[in-house]
Protein backbone atom coordinates (compact mmCIF):
# COMPACT_ATOMS: atom_id res chain seq x y z
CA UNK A 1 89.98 74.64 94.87
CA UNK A 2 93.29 75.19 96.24
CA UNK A 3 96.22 75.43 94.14
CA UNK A 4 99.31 73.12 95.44
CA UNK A 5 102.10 75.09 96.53
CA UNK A 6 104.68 74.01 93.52
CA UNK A 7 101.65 75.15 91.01
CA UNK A 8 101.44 78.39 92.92
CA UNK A 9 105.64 79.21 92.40
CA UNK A 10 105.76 77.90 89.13
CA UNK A 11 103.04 80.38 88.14
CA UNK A 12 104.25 83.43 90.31
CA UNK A 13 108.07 82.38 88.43
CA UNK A 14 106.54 82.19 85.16
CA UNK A 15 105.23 85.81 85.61
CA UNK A 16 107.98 86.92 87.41
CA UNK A 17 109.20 86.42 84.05
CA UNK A 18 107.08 88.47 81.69
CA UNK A 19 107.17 91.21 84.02
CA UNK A 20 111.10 91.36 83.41
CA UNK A 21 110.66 90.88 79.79
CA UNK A 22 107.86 93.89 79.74
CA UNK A 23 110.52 95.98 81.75
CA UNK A 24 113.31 94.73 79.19
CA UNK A 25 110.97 96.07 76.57
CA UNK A 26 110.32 99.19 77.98
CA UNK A 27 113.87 99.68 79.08
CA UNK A 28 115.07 99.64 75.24
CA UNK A 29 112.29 101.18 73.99
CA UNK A 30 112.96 104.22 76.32
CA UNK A 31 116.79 104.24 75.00
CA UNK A 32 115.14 105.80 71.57
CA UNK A 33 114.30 109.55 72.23
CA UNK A 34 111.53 109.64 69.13
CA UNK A 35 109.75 106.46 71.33
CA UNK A 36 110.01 108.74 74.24
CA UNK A 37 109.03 111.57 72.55
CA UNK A 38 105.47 110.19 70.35
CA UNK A 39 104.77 107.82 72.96
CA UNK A 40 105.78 108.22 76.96
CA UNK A 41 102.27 107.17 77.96
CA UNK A 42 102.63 104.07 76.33
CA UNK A 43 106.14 103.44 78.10
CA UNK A 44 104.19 104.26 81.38
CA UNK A 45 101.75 101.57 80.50
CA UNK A 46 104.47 98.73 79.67
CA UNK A 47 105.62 99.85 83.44
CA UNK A 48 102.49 99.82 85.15
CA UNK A 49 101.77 96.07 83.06
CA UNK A 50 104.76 95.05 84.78
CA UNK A 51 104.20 96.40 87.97
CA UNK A 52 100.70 94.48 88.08
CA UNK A 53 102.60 91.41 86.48
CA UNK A 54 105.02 91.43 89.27
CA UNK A 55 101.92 92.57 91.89
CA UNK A 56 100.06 89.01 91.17
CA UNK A 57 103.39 86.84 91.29
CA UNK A 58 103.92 88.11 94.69
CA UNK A 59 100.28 87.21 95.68
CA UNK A 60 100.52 83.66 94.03
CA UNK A 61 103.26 83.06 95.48
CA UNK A 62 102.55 84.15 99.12
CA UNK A 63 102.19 81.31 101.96
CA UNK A 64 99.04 83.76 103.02
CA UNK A 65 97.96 85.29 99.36
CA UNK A 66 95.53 87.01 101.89
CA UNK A 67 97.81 88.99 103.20
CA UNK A 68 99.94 89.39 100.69
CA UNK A 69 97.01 91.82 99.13
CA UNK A 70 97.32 94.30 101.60
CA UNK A 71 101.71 94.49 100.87
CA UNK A 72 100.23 95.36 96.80
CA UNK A 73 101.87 98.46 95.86
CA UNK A 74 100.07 98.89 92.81
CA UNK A 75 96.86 100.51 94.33
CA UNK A 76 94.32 99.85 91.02
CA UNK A 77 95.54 95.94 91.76
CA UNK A 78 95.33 96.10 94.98
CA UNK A 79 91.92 97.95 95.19
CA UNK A 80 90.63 94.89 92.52
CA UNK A 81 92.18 92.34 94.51
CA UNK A 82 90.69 93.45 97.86
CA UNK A 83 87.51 93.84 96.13
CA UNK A 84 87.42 90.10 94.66
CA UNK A 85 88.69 88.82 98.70
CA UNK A 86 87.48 90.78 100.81
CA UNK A 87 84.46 92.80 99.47
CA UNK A 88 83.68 95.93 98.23
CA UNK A 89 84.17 97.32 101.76
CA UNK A 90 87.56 96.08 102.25
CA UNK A 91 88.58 98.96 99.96
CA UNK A 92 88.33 101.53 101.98
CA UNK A 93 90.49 99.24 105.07
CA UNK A 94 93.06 98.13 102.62
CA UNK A 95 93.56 101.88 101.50
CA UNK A 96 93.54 103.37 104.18
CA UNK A 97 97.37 101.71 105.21
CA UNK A 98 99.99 103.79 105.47
């Protein structure tokens, strides 16, 4: 099932959204030195939550979400979204970009 256009932006807005509010987060809670201190690889996962966030709005939001896969920057979301489109085998194409 294809999902109309409008659906597709209103999804890829909405998290365009939480990907900003994780970033928000992480922004503040990086201001506080003890946060930074006890708990930087937490702070690197709000980032990388946002990155994928912001990864999947791009696809959804894509006139060719097909191609949009290979522009992923995120490579453990773009590895799992080549894998889901294209195959297992894709991975090693889609990877293999510069």
């Amino acid at each position: 099932m294809k999902l109309p256009e409008t659906l597709r932006a209103a999804i890829a807005q909405q998290l365009e959204e939480v990907a900003t509010e994780a970033e928000e987060l992480g922004t503040v809670l990086a201001l506080d030195e003890a946060v930074i201190t006890g708990h930087i690889e937490q702070l690197q996962r709000i980032d990388r939550m946002a990155q994928s966030v912001r990864g999947l709005a791009s696809v959804i939001a894509a006139k060719e979400p097909e191609a949009a896969v290979h522009q992923v920057t995120l490579s453990a979301l773009k590895d799992a979204l080549s894998a889901a489109l294209f195959g297992e085998s894709a991975l090693k194409e889609c990877t293999a970009d510069p």
